[in-house]
N, C-alpha and C. Protein backbone atom coordinates (compact mmCIF):
# COMPACT_ATOMS: atom_id res chain seq x y z
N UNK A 1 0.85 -1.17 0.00
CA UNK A 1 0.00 0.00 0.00
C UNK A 1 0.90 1.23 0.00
N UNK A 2 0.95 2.29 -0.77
CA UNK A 2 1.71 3.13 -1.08
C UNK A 2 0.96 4.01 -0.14
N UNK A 3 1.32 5.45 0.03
CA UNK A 3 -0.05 6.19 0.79
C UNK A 3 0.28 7.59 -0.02
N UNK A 4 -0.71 8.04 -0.34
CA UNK A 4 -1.22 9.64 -0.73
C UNK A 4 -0.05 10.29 -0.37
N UNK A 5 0.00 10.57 0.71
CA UNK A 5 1.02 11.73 1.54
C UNK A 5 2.17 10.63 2.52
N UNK A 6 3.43 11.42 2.21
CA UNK A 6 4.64 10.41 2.50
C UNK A 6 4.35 10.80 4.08
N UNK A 7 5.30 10.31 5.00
CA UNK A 7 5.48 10.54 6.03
C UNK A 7 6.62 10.50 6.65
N UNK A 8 6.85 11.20 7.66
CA UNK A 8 8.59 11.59 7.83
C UNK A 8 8.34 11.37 9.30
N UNK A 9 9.54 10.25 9.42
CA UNK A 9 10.18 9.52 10.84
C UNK A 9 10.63 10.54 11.66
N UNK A 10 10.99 10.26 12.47
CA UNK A 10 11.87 10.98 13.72
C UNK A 10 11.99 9.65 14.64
N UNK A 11 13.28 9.48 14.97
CA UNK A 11 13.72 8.98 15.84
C UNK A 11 13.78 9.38 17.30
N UNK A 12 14.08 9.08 18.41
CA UNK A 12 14.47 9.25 19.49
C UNK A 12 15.85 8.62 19.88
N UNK A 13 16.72 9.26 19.45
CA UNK A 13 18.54 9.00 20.12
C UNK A 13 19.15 8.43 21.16
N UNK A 14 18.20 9.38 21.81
CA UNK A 14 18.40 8.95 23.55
C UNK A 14 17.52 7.51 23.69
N UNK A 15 16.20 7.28 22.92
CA UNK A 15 15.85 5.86 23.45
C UNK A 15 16.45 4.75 22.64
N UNK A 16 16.48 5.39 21.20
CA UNK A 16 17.16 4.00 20.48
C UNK A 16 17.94 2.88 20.15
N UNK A 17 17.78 1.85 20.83
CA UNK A 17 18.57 0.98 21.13
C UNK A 17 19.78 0.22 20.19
N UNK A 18 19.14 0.54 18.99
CA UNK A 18 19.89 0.23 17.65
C UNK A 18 19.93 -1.36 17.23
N UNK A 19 18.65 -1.89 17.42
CA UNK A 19 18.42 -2.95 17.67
C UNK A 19 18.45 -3.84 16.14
N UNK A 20 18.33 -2.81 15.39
CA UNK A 20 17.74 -2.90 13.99
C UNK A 20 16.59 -3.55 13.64
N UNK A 21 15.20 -3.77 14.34
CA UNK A 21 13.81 -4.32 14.64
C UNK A 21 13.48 -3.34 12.80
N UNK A 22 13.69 -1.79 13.57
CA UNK A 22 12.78 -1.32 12.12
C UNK A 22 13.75 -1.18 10.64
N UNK A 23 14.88 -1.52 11.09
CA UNK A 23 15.74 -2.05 9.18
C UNK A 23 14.81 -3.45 8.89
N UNK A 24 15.22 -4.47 9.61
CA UNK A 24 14.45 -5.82 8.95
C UNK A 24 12.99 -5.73 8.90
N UNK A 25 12.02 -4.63 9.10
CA UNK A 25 10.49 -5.15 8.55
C UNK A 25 10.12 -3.69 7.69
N UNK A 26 11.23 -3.12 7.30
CA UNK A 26 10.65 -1.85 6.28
C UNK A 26 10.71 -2.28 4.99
N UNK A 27 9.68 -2.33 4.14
CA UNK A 27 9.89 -2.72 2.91
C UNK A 27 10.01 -1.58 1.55
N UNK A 28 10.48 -0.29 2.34
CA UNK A 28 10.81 0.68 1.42
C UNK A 28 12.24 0.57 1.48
N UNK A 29 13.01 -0.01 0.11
CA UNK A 29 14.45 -0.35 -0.20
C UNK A 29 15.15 0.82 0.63
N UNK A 30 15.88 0.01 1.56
CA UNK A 30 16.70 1.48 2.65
C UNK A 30 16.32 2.53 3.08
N UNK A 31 14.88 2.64 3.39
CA UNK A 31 14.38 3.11 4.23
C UNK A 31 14.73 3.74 5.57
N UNK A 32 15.92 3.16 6.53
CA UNK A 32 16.62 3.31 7.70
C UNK A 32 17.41 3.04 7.45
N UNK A 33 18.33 2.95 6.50
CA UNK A 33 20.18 2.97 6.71
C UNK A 33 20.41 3.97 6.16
N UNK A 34 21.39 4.05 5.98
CA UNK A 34 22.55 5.17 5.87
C UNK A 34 23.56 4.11 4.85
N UNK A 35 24.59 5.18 4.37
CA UNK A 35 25.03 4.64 3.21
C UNK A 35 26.65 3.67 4.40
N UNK A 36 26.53 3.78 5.10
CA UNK A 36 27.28 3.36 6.41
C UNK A 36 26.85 2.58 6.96
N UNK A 37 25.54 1.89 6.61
CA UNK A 37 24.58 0.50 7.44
C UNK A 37 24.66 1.47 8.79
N UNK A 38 24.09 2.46 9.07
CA UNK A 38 23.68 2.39 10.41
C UNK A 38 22.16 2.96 10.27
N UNK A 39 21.45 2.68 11.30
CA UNK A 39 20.09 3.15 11.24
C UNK A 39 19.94 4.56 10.86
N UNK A 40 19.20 4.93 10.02
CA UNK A 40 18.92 6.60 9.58
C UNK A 40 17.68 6.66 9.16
N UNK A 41 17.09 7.69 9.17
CA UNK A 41 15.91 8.63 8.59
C UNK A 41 16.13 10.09 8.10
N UNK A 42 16.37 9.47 6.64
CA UNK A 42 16.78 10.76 5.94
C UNK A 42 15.88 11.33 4.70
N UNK A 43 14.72 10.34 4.26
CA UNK A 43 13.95 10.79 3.24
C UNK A 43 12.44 10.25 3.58
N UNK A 44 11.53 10.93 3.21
CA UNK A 44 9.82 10.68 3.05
C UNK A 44 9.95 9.63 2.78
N UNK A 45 8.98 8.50 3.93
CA UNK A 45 8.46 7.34 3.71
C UNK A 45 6.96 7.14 2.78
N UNK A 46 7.38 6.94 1.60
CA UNK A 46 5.85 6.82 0.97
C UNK A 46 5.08 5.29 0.82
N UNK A 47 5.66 4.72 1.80
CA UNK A 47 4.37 3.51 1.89
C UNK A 47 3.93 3.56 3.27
N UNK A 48 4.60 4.14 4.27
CA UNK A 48 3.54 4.59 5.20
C UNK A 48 2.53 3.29 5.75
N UNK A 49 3.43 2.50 6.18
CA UNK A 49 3.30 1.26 6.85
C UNK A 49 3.07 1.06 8.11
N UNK A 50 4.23 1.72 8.85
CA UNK A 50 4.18 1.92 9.79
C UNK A 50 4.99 0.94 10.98
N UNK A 51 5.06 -0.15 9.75
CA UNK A 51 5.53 -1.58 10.64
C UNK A 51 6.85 -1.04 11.37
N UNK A 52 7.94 -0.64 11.02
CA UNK A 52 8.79 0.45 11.91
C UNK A 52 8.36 0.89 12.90
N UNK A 53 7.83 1.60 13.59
CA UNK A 53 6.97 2.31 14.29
C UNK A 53 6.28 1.31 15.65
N UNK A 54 5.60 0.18 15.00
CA UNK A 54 5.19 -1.05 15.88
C UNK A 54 6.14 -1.94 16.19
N UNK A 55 7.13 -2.03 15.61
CA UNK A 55 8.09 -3.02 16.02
C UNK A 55 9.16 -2.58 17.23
N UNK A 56 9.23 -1.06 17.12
CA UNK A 56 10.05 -0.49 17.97
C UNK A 56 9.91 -1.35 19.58
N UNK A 57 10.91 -1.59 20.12
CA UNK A 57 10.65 -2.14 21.32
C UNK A 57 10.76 -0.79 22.52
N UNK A 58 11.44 0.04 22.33
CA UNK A 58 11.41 1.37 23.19
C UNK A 58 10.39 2.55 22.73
N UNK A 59 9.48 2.39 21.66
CA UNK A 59 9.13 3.32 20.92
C UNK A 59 9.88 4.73 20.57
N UNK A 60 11.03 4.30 20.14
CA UNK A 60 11.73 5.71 19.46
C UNK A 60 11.30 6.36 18.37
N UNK A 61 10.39 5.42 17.50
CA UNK A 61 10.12 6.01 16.35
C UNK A 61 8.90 6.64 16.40
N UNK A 62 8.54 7.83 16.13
CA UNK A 62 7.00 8.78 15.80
C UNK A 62 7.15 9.31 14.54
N UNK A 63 6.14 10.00 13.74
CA UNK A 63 5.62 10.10 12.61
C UNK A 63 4.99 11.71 12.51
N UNK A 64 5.25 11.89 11.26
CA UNK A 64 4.35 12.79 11.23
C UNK A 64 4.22 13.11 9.63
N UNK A 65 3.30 13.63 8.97
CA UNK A 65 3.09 13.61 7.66
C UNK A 65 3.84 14.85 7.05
N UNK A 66 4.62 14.52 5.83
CA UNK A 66 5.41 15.45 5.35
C UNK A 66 4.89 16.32 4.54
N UNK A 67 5.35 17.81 4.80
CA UNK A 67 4.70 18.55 3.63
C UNK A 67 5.71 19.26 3.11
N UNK A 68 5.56 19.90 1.73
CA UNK A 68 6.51 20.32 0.93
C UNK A 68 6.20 21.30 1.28
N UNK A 69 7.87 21.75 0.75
CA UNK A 69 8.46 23.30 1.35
C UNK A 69 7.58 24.88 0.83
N UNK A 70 6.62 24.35 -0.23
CA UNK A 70 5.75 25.32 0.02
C UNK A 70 4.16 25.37 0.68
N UNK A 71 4.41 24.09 1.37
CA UNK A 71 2.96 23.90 2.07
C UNK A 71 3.11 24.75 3.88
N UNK A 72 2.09 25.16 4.08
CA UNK A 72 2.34 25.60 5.44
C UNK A 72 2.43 24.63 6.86
């Protein structure tokens, strides 16, 4: 399921354990790495799954819907 409007991660640093739970169930190709294999969130998630998000065992990960730089 793709979704309408992408959505943009945020991590929590201080809780993230680096467990890698949300690399193995994101099915947007590198989604959370970095070109360094370490966990990242650097671009709009447009399938908006969420499975990231539920898998978190500390809940570091929250959401929020992205809008372009000329939306308010």
């Amino acid at each position: 399921m793709i979704s309408p409007i992408p959505i943009i991660f945020t991590v929590n640093w201080n809780a993230c354990i680096k467990c890698g739970a949300c690399v193995a169930v994101c099915p947007q190709e590198a989604g959370f790495t970095s070109p360094f294999d370490t966990i990242a969130v650097d671009r709009p998630c447009h399938i908006a799954c969420l499975l990231c998000q539920r898998v978190c065992p500390v809940s570091a990960i929250t959401n929020e819907k992205f809008k372009a730089q000329n939306e308010k």
